[in-house]
C-alpha atoms as a PDB file:
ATOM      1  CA  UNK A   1     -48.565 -61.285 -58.065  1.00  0.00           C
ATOM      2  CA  UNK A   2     -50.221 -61.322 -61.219  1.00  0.00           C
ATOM      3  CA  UNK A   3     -53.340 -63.745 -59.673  1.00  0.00           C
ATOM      4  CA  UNK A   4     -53.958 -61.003 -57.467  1.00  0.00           C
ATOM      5  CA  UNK A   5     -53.739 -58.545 -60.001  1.00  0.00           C
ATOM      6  CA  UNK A   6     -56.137 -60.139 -62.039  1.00  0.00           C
ATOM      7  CA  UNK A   7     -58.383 -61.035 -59.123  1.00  0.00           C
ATOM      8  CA  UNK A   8     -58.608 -57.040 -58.413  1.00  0.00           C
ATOM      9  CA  UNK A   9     -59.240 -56.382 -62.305  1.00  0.00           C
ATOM     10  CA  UNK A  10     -62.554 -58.604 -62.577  1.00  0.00           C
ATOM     11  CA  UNK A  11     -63.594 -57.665 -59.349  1.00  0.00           C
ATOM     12  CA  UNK A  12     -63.461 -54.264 -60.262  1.00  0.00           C
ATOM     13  CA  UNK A  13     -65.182 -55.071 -63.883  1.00  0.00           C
ATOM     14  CA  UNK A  14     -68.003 -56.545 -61.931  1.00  0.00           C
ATOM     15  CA  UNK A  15     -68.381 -53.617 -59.536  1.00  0.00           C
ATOM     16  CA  UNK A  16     -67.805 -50.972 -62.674  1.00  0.00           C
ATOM     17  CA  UNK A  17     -70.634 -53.265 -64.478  1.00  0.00           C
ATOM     18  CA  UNK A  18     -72.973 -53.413 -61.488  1.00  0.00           C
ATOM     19  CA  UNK A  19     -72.982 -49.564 -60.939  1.00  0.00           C
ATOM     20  CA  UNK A  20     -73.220 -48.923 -64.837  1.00  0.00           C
ATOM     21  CA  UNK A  21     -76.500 -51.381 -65.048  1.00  0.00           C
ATOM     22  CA  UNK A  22     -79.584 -50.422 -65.954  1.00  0.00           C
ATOM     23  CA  UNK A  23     -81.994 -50.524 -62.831  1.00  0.00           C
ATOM     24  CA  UNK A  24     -85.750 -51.182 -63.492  1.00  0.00           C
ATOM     25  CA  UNK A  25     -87.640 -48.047 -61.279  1.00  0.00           C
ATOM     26  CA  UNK A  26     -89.438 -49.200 -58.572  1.00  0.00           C
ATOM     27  CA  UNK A  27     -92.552 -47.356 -59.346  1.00  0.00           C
ATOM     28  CA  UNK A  28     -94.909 -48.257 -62.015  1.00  0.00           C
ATOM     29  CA  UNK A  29     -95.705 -45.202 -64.099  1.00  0.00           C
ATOM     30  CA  UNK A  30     -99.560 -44.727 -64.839  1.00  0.00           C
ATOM     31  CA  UNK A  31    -101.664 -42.824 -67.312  1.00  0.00           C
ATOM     32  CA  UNK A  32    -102.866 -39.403 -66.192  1.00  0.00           C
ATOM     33  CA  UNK A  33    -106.710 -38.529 -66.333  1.00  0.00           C
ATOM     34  CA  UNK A  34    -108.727 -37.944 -69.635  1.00  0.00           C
ATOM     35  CA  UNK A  35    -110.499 -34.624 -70.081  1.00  0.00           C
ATOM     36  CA  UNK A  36    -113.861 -35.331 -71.627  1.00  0.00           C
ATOM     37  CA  UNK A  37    -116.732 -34.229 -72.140  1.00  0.00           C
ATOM     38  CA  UNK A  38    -119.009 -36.784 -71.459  1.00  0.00           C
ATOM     39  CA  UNK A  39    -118.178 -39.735 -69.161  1.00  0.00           C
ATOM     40  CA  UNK A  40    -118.575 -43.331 -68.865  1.00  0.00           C
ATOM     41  CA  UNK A  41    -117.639 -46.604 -66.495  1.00  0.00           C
ATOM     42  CA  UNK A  42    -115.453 -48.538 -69.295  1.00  0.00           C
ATOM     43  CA  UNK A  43    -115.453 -51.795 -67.236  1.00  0.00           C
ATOM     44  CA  UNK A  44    -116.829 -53.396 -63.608  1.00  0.00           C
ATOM     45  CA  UNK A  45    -114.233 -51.924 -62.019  1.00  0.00           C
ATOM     46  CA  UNK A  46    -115.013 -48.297 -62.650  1.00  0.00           C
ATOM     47  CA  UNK A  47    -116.776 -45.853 -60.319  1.00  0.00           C
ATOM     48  CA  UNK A  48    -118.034 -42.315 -60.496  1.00  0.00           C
ATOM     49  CA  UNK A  49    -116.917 -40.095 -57.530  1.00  0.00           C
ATOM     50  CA  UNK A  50    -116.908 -35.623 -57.175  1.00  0.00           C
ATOM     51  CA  UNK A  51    -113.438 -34.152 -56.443  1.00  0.00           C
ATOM     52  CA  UNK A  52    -114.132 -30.331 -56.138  1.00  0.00           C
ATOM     53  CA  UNK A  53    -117.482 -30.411 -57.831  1.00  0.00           C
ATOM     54  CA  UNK A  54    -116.150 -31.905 -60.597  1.00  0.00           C
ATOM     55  CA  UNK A  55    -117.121 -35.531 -61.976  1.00  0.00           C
ATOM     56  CA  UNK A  56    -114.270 -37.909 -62.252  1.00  0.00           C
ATOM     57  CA  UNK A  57    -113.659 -41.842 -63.286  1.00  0.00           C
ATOM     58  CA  UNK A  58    -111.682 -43.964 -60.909  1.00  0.00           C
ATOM     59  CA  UNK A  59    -110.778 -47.592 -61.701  1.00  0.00           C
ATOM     60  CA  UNK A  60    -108.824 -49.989 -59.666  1.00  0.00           C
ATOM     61  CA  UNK A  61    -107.802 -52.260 -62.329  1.00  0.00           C
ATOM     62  CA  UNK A  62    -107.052 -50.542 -65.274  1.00  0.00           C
ATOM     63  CA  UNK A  63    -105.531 -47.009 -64.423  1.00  0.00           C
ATOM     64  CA  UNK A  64    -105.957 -45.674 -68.011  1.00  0.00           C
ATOM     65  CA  UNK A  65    -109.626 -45.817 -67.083  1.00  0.00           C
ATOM     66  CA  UNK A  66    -109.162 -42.334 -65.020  1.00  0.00           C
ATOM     67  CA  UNK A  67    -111.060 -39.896 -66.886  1.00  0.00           C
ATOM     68  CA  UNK A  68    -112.574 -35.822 -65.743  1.00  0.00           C
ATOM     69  CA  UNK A  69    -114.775 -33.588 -66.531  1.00  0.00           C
ATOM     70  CA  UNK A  70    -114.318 -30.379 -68.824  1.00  0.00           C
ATOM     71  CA  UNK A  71    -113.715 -27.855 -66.551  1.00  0.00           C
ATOM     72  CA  UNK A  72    -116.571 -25.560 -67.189  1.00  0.00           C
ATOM     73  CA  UNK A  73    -116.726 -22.004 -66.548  1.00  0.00           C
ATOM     74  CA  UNK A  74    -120.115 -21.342 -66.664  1.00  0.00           C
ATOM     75  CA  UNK A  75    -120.469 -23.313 -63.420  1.00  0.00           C
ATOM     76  CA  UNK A  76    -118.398 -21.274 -61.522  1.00  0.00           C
ATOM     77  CA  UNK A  77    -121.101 -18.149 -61.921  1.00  0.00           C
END
């Protein structure tokens, strides 16, 4: 009786320990864009493209590349 009981007690210490883990997420978290002023292509990878008449930074390989323009109100008159 007491191999079982044991048995059931490290089973359930496995189970407790796999539900208590820490679990890596499964998305990768990435830098949000840069507001500047003036803009530049930081490496080969980098492009220039216009989201809502704005200018904005895009790179494939290095995400903390993203950069925007100041949102300018003069423009909008």
């Amino acid at each position: 009786m007491s191999g079982v009981l044991s048995r059931a007690l490290t089973q359930g210490n496995s189970l407790i320990r796999q539900l208590l883990a820490v679990r890596t997420p499964m998305c990768q978290e990435v830098a949000g864009f840069k507001v500047k002023s003036r803009l530049k292509l930081r490496c080969r990878c980098c492009y220039f493209i216009r989201v809502d008449g704005r200018l904005h930074v895009e790179c494939n390989e290095n995400p903390r590349h993203k950069a925007r323009e100041v949102f300018d109100v003069k423009k909008l008159w």
